[in-house]
PDB file of N, CA and C in Angstrom:
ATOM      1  N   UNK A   1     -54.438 -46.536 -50.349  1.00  0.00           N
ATOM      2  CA  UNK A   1     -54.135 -45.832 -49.130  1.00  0.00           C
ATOM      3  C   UNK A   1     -53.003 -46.571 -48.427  1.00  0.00           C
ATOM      4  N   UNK A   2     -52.103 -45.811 -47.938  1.00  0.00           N
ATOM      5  CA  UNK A   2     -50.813 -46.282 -47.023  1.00  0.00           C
ATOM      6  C   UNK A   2     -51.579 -46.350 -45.779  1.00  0.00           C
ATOM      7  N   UNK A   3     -51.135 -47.713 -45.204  1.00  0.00           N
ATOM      8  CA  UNK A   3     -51.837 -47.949 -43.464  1.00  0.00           C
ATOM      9  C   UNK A   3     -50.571 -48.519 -42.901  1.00  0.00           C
ATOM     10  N   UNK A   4     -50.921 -48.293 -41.603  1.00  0.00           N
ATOM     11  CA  UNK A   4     -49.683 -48.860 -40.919  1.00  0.00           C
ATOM     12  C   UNK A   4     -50.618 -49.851 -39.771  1.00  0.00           C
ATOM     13  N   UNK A   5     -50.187 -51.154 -39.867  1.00  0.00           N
ATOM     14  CA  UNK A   5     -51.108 -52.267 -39.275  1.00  0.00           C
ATOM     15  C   UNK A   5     -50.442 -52.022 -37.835  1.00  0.00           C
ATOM     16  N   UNK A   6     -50.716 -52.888 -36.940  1.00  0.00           N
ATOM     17  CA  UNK A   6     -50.943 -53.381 -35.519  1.00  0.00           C
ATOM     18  C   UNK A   6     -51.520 -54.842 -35.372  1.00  0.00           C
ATOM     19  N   UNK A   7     -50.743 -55.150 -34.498  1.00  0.00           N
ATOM     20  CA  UNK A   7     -51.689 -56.787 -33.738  1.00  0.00           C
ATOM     21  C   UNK A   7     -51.636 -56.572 -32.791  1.00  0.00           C
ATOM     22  N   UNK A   8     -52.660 -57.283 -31.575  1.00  0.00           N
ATOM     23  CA  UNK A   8     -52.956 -57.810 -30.793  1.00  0.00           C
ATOM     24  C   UNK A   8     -53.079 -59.137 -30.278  1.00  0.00           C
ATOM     25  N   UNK A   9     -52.387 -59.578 -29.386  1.00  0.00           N
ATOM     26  CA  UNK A   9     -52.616 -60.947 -29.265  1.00  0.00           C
ATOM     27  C   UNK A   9     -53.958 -61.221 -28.179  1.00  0.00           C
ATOM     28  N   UNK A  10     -54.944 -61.957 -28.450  1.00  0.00           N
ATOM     29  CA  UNK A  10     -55.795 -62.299 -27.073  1.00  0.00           C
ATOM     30  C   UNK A  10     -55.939 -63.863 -27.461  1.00  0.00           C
ATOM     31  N   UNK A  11     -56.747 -63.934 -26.184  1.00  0.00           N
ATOM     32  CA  UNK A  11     -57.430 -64.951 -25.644  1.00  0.00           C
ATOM     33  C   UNK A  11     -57.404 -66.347 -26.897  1.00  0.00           C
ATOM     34  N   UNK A  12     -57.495 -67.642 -26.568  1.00  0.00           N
ATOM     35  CA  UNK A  12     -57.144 -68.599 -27.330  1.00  0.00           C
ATOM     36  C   UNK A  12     -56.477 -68.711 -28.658  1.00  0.00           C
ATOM     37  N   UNK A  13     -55.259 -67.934 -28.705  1.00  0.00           N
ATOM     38  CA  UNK A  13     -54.175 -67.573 -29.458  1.00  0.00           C
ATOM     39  C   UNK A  13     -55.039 -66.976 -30.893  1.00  0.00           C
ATOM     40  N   UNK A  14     -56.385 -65.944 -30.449  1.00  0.00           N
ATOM     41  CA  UNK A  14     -56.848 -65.177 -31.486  1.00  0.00           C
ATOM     42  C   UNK A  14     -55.715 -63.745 -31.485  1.00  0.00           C
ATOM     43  N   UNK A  15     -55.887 -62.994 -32.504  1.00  0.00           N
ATOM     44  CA  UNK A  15     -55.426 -61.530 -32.692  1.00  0.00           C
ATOM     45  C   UNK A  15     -55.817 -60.890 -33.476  1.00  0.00           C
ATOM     46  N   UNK A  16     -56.410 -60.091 -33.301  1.00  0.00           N
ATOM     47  CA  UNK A  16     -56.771 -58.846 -34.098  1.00  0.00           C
ATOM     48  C   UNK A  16     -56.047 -57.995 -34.431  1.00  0.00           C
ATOM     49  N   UNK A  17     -56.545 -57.007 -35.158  1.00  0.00           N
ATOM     50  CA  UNK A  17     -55.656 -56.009 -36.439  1.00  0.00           C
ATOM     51  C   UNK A  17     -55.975 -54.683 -36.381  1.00  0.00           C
ATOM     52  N   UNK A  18     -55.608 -53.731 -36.056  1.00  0.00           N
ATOM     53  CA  UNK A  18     -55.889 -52.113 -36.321  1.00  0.00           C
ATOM     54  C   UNK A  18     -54.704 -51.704 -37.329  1.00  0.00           C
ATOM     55  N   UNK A  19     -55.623 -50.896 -38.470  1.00  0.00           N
ATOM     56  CA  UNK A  19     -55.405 -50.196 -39.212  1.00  0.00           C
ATOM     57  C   UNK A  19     -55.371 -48.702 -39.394  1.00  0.00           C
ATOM     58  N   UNK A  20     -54.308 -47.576 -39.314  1.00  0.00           N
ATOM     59  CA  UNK A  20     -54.102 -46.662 -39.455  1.00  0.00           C
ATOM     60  C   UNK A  20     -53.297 -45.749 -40.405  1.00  0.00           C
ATOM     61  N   UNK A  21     -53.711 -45.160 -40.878  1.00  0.00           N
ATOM     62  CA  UNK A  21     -53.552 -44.308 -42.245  1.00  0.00           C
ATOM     63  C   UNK A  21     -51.531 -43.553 -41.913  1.00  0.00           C
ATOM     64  N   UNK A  22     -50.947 -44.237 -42.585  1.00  0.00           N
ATOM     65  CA  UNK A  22     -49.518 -43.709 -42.654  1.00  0.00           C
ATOM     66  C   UNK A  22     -49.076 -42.858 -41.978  1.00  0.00           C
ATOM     67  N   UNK A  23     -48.315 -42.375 -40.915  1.00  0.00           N
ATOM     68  CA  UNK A  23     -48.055 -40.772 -40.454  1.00  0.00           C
ATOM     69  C   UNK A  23     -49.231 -40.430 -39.200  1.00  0.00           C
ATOM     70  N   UNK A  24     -50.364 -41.353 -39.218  1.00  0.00           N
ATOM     71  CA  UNK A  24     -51.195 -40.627 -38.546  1.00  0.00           C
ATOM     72  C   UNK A  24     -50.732 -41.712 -36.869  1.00  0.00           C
ATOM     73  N   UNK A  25     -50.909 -40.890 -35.716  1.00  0.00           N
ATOM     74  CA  UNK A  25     -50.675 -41.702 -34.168  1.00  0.00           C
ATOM     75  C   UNK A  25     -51.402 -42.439 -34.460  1.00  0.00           C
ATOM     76  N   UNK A  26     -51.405 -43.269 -33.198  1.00  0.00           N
ATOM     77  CA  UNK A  26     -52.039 -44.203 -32.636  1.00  0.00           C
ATOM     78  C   UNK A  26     -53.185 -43.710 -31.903  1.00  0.00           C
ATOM     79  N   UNK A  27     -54.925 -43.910 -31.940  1.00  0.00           N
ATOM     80  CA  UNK A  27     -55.948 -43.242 -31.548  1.00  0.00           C
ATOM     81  C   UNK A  27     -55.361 -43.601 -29.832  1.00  0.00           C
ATOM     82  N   UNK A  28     -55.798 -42.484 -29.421  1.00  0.00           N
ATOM     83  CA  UNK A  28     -55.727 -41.814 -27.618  1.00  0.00           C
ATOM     84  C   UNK A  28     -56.974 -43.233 -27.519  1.00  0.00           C
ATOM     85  N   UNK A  29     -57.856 -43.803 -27.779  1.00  0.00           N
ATOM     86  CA  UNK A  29     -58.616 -44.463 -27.622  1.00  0.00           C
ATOM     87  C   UNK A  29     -57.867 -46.080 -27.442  1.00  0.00           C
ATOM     88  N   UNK A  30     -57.159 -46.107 -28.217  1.00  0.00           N
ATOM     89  CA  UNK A  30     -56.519 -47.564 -28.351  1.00  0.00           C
ATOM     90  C   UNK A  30     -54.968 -47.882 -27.916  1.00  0.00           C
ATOM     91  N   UNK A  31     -54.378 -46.613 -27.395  1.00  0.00           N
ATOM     92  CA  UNK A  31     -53.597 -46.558 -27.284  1.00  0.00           C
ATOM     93  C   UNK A  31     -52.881 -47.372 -25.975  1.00  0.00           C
ATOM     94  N   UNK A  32     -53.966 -47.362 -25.101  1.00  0.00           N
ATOM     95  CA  UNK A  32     -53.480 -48.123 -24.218  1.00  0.00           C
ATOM     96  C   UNK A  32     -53.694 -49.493 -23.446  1.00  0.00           C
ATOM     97  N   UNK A  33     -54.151 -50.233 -24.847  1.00  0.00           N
ATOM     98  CA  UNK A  33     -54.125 -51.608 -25.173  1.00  0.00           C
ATOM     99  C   UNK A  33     -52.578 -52.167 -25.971  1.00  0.00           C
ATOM    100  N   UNK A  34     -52.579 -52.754 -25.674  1.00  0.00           N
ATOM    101  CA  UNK A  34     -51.203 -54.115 -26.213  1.00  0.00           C
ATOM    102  C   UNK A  34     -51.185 -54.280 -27.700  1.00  0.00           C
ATOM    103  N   UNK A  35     -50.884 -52.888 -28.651  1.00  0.00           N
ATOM    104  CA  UNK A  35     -50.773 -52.915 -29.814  1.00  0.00           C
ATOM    105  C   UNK A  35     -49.824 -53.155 -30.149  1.00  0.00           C
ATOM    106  N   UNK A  36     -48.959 -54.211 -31.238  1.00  0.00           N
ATOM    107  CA  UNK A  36     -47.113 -53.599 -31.834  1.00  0.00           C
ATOM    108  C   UNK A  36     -47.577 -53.738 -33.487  1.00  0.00           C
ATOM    109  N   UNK A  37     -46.460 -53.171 -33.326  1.00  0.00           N
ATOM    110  CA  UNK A  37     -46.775 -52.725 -34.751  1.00  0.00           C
ATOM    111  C   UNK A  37     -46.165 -54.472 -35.629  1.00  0.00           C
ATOM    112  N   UNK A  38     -47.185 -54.516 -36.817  1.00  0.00           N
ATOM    113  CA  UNK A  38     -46.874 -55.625 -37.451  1.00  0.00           C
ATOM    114  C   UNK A  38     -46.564 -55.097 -38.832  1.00  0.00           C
ATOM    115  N   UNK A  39     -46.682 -54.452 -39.819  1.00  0.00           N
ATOM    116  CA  UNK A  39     -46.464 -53.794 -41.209  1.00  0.00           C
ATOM    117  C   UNK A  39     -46.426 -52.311 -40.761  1.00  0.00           C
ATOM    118  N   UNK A  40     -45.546 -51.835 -41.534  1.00  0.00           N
ATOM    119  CA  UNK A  40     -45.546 -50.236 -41.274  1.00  0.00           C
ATOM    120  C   UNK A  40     -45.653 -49.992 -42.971  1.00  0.00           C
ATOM    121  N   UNK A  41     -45.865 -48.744 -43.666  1.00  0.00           N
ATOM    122  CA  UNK A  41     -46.566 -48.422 -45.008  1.00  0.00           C
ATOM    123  C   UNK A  41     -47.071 -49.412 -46.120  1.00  0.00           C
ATOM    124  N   UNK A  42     -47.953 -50.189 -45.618  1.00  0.00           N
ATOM    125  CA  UNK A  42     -48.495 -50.942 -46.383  1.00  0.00           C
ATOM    126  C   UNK A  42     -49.695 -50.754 -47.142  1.00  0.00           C
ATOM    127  N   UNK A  43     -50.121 -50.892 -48.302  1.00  0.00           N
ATOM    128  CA  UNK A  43     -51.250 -50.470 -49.216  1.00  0.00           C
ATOM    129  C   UNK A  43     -52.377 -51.285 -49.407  1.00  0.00           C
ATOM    130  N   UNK A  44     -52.934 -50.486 -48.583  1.00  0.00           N
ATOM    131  CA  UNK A  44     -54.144 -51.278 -47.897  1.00  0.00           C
ATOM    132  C   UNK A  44     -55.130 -50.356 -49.616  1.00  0.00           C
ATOM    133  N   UNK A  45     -56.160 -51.053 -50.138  1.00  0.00           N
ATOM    134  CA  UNK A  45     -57.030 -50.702 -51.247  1.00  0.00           C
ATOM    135  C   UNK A  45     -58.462 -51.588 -51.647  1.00  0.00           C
ATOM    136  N   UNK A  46     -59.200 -50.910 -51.928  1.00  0.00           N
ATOM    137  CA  UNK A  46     -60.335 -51.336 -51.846  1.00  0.00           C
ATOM    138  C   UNK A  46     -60.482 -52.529 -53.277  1.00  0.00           C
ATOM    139  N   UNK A  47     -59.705 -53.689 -53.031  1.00  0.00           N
ATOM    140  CA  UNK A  47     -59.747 -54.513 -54.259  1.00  0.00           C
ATOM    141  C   UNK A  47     -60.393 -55.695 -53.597  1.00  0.00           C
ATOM    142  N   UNK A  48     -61.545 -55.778 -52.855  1.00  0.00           N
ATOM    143  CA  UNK A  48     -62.123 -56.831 -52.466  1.00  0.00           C
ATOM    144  C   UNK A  48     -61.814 -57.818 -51.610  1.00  0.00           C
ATOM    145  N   UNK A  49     -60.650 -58.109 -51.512  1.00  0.00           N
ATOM    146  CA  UNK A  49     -59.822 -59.195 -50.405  1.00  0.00           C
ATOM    147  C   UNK A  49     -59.955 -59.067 -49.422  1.00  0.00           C
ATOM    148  N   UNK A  50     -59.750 -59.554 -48.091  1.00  0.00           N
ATOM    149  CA  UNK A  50     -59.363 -58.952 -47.323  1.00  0.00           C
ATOM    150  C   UNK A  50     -57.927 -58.682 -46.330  1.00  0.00           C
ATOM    151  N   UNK A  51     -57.655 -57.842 -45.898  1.00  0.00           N
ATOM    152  CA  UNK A  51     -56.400 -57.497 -45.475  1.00  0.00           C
ATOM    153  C   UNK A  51     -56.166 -57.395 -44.174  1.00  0.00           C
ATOM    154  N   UNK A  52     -55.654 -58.172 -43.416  1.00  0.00           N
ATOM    155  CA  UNK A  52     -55.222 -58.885 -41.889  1.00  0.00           C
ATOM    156  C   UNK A  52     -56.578 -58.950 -41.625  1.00  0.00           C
ATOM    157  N   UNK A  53     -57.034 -59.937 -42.353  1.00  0.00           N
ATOM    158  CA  UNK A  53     -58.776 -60.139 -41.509  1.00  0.00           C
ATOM    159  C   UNK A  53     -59.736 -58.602 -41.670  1.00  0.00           C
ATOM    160  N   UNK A  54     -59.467 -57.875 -42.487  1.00  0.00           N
ATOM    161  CA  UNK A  54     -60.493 -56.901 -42.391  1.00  0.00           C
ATOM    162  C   UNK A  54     -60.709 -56.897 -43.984  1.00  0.00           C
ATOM    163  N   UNK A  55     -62.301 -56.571 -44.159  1.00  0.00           N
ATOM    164  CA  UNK A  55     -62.983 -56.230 -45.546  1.00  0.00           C
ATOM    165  C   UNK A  55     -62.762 -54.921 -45.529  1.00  0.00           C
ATOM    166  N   UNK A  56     -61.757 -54.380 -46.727  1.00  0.00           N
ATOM    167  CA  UNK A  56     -61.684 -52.994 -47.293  1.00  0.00           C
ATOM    168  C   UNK A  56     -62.734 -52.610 -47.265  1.00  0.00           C
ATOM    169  N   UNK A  57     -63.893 -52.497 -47.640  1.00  0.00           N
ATOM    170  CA  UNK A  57     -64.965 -51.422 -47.587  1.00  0.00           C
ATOM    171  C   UNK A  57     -65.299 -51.133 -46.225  1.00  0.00           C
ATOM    172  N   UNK A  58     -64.791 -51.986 -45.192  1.00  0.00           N
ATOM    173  CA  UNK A  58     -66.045 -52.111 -43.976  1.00  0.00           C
ATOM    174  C   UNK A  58     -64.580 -51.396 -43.247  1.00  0.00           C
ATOM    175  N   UNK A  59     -63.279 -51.456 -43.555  1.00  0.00           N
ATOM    176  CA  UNK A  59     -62.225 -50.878 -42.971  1.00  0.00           C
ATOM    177  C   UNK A  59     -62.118 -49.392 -43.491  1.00  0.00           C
ATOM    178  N   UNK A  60     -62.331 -48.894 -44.514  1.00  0.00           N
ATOM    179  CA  UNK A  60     -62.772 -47.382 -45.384  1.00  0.00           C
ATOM    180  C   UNK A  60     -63.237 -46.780 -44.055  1.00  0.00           C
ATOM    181  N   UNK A  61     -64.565 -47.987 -43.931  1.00  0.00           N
ATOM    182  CA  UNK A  61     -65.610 -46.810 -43.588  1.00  0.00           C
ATOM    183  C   UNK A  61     -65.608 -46.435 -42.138  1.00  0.00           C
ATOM    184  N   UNK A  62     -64.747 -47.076 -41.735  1.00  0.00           N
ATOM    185  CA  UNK A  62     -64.296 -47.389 -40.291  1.00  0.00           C
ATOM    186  C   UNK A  62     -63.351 -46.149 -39.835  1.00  0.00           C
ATOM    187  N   UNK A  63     -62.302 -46.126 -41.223  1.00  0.00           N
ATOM    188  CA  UNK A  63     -61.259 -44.754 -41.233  1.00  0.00           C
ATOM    189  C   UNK A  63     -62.286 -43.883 -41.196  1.00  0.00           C
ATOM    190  N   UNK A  64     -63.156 -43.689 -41.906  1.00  0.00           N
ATOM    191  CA  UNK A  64     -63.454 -42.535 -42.352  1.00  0.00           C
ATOM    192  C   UNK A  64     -64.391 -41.864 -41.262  1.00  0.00           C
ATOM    193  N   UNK A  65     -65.082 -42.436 -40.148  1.00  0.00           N
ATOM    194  CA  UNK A  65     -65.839 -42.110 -39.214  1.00  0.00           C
ATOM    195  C   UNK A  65     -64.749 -42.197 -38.016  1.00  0.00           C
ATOM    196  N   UNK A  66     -64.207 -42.867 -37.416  1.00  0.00           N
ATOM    197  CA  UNK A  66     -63.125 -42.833 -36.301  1.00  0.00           C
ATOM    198  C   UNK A  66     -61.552 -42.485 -36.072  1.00  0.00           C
ATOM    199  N   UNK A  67     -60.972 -42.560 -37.464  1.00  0.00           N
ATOM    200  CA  UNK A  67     -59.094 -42.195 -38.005  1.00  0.00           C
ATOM    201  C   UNK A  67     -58.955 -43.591 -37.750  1.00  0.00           C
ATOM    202  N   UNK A  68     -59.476 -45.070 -37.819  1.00  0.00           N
ATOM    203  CA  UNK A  68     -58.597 -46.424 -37.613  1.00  0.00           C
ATOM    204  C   UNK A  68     -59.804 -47.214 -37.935  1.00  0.00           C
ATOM    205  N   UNK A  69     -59.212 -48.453 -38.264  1.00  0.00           N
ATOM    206  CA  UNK A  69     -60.365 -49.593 -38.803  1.00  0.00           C
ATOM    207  C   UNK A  69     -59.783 -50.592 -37.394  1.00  0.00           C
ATOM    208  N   UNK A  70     -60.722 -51.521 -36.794  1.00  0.00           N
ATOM    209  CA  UNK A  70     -60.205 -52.667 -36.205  1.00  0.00           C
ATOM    210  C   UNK A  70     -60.970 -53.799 -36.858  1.00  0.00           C
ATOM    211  N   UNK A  71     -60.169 -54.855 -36.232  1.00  0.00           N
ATOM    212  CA  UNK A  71     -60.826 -56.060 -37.010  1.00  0.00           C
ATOM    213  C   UNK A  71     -62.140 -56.611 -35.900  1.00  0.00           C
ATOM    214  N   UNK A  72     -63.737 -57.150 -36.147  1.00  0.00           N
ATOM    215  CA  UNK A  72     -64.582 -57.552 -35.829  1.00  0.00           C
ATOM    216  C   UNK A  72     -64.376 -58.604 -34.615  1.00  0.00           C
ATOM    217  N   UNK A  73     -65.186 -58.557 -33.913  1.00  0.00           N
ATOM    218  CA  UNK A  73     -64.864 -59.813 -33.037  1.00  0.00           C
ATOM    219  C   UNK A  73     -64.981 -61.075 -33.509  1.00  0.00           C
ATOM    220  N   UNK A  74     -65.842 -60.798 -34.555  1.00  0.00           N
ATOM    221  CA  UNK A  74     -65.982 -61.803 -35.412  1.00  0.00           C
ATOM    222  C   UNK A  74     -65.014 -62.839 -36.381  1.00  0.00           C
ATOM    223  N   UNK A  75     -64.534 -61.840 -36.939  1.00  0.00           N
ATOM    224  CA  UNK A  75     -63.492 -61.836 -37.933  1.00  0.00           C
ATOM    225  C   UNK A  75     -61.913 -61.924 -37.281  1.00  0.00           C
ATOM    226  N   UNK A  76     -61.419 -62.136 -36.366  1.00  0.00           N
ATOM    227  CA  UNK A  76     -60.207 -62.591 -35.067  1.00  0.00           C
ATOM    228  C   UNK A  76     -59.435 -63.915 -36.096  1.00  0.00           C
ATOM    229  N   UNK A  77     -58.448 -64.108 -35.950  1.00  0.00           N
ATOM    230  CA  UNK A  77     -57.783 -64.925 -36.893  1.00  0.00           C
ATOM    231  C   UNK A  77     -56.890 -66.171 -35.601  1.00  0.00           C
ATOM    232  N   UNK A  78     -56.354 -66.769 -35.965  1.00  0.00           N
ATOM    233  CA  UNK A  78     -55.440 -67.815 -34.841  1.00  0.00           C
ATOM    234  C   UNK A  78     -54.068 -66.820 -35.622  1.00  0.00           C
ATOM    235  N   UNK A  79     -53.421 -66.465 -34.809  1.00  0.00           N
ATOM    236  CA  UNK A  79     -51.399 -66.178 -34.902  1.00  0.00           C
ATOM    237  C   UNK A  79     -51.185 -66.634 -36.039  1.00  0.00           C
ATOM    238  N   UNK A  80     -51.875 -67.951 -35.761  1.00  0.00           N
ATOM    239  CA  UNK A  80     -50.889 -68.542 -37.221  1.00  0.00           C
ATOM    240  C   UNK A  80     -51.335 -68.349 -38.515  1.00  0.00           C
ATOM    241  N   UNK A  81     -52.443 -67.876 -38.736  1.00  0.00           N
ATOM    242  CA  UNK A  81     -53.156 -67.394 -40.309  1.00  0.00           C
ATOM    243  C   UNK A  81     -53.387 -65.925 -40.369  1.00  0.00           C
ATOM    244  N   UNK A  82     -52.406 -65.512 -39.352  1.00  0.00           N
ATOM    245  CA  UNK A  82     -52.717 -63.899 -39.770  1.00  0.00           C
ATOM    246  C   UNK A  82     -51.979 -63.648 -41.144  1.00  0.00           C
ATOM    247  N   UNK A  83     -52.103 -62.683 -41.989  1.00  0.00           N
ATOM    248  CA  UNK A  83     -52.366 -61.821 -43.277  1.00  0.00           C
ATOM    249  C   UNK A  83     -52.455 -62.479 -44.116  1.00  0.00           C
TER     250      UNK A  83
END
């Protein structure tokens, strides 16, 4: 699947990741948070890894119920080890 990523920068130089399917906006939901775009058509695929801090299966299933995957509060990376 083609996704087009996003970061966020927060709080103690963490950032998180939204994932959205090629062509498709930005969800009316998230839109008006401090997203920029970080990869534009990138091939995001369910080969086990994970991709800007998100587990492909748990990002699938995320598309597939809302149109976008975000990354866990859990799962938040430092700037400097993002992808």
């Amino acid at each position: 699947m083609k996704v087009d990523v996003y970061k966020r920068s927060e709080d103690s130089n963490l950032c998180s990741y939204l994932v959205v399917p090629t062509e498709k906006p930005l969800p009316q939901e998230v839109a008006s948070t401090d997203w920029l775009v970080h990869e534009l058509n990138v091939d995001f695929e369910r080969d086990g890894k994970k991709h800007f801090t998100l587990n492909p299966e748990d990002a699938f299933h995320q598309i597939g119920e809302k149109g976008y995957a975000i990354s866990h509060l859990d799962d938040r990376t430092t700037d400097t080890d993002a992808h």
